[in-house]
Protein backbone atom coordinates (compact mmCIF):
# COMPACT_ATOMS: atom_id res chain seq x y z
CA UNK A 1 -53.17 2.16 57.96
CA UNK A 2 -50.29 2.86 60.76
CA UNK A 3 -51.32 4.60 63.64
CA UNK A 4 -48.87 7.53 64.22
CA UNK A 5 -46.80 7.38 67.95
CA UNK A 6 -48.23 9.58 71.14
CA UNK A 7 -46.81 13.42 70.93
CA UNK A 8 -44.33 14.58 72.80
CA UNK A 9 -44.18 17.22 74.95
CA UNK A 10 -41.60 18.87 72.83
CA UNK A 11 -44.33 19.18 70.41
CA UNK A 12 -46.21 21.93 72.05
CA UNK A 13 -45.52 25.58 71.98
CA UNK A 14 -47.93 27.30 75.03
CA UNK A 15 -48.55 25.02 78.35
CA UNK A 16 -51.27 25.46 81.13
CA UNK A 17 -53.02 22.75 83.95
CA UNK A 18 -56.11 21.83 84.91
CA UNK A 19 -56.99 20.61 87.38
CA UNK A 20 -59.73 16.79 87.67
CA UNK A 21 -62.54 16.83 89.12
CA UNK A 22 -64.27 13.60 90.41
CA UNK A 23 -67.34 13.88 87.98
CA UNK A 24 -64.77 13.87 84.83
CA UNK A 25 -64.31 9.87 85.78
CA UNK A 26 -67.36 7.81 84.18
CA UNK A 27 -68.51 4.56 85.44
CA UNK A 28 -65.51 3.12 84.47
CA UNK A 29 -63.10 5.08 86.27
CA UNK A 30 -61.23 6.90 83.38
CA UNK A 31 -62.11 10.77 82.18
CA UNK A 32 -65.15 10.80 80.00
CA UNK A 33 -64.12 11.43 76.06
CA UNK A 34 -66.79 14.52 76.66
CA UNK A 35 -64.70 16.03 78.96
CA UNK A 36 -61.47 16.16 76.79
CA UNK A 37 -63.12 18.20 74.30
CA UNK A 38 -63.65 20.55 77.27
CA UNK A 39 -60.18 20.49 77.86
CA UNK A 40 -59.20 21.24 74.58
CA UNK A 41 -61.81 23.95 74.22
CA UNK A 42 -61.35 25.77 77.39
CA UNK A 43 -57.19 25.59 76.97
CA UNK A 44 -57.56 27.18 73.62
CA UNK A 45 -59.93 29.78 74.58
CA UNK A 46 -58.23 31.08 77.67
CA UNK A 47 -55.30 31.07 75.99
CA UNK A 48 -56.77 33.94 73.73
CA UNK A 49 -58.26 35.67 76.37
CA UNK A 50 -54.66 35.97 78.61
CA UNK A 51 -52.81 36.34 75.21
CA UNK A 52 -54.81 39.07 73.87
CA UNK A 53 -55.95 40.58 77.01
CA UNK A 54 -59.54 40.81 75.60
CA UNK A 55 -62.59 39.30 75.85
CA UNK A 56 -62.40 37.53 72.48
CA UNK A 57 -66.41 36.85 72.48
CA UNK A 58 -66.71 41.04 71.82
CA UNK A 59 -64.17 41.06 69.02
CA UNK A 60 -65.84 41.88 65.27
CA UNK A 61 -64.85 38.53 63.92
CA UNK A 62 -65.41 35.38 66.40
CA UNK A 63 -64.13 31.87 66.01
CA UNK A 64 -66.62 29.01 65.90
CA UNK A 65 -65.50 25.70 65.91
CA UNK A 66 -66.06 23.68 62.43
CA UNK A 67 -63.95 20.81 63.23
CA UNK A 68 -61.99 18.02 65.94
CA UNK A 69 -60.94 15.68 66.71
CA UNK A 70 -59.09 13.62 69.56
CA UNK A 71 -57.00 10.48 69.37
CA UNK A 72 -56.49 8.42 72.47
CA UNK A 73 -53.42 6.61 73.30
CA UNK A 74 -53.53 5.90 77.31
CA UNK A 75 -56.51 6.53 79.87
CA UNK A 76 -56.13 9.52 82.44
CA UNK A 77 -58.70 10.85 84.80
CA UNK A 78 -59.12 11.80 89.11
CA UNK A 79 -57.32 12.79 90.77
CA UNK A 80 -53.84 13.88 89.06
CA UNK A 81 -54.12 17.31 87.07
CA UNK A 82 -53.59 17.22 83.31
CA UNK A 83 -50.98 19.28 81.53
CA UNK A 84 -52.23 20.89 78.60
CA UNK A 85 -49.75 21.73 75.81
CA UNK A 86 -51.00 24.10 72.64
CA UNK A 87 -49.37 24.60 69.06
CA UNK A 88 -50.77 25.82 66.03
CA UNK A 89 -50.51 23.47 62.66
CA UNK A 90 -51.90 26.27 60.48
CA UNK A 91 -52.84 30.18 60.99
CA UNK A 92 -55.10 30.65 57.01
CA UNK A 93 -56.77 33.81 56.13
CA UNK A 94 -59.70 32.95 58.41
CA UNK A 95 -59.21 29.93 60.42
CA UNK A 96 -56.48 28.57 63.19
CA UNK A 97 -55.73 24.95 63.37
CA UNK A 98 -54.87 24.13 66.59
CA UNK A 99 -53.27 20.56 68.57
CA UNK A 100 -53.68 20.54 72.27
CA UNK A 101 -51.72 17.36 73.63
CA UNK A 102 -53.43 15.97 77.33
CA UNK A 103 -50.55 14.85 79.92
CA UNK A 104 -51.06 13.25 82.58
CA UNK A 105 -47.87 12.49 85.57
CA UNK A 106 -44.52 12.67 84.59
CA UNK A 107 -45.09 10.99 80.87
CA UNK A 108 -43.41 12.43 78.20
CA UNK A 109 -45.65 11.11 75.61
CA UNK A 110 -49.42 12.16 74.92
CA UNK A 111 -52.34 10.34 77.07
CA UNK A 112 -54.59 12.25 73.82
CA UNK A 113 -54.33 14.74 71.44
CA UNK A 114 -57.04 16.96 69.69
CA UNK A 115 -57.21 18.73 66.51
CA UNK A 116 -59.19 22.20 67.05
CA UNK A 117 -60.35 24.25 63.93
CA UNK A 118 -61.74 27.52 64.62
CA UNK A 119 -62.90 29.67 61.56
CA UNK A 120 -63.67 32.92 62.17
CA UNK A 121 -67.25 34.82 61.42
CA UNK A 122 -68.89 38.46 61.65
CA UNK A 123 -69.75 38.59 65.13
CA UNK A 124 -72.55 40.51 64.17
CA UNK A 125 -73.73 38.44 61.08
CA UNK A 126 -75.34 35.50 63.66
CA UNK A 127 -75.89 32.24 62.93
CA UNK A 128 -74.92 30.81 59.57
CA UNK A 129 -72.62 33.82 58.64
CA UNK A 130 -69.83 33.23 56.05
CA UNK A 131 -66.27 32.88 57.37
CA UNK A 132 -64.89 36.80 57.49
CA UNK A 133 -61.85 37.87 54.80
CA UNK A 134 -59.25 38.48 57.41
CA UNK A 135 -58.38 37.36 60.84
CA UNK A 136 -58.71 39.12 63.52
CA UNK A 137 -55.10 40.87 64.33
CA UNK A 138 -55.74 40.26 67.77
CA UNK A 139 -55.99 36.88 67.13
CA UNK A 140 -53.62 36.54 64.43
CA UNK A 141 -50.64 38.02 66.45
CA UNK A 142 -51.23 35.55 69.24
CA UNK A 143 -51.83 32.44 67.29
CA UNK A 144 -48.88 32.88 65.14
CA UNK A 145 -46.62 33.02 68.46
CA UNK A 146 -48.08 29.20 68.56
CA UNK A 147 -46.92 27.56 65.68
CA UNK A 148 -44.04 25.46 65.93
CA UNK A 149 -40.03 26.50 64.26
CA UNK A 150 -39.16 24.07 61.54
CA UNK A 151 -35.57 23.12 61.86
């Protein structure tokens, strides 16, 4: 099976930076793989929160993360802040697919990129509760600004 090529930054529709912190590094002196699932979750979620200019967490309908994933092409970690591009593959009736690319320096191409599925439940309903019929239109207005033109 091929491996597909490192993103570009060309690829991603919404950008923000984060900045390192020393204990990202583990023992061998590159970001822990923990740590860029934090990334991804933290640039998706305040995304939502500056987009929408709500607290998404007190919406009706909340989205929960059923899936990622992260593919690793090149190591970053301390001191140099990461660049954190966003674009949405897919907005269904109840979920957003998201890919977050990780940049590190002047690079053009992708130290990692995640895949980020959140589906969206009853925030009332609590644990366990069924995806809900309709997204958020919050959400929905935002995320939709995040997927990528074709052509």
């Amino acid at each position: 099976m091929a491996r597909l090529p490192p993103p570009t930054r060309g690829e991603y529709v919404a950008w923000r930076r984060a900045t390192t912190r020393w204990a990202d590094d583990d023992a061998y002196g590159h970001m822990n793989n923990a740590t860029y699932y934090e990334l991804f979750d933290t640039a998706v979620n305040a995304h939502l929160f500056e987009a929408t200019g709500v607290d998404v967490r007190l919406l009706p309908a909340i989205g929960v993360v059923a899936e990622t994933s992260c593919r690793y092409f090149r190591e970053i970690g301390f001191p140099e802040p990461v660049d954190i591009g966003l674009v949405v593959d897919r907005v269904g009736t109840s979920s957003v697919t998201y890919r977050i690319g990780l940049f590190q320096g002047d690079a053009d191409e992708a130290a990692a990129e995640g895949r980020f599925v959140h589906v969206y439940v009853d925030n009332t309903a609590g644990p366990g509760s069924r995806p809900v019929r309709r997204l958020p239109s919050e959400i929905r207005s935002v995320v939709q600004k995040l997927v990528k033109p074709t052509g």
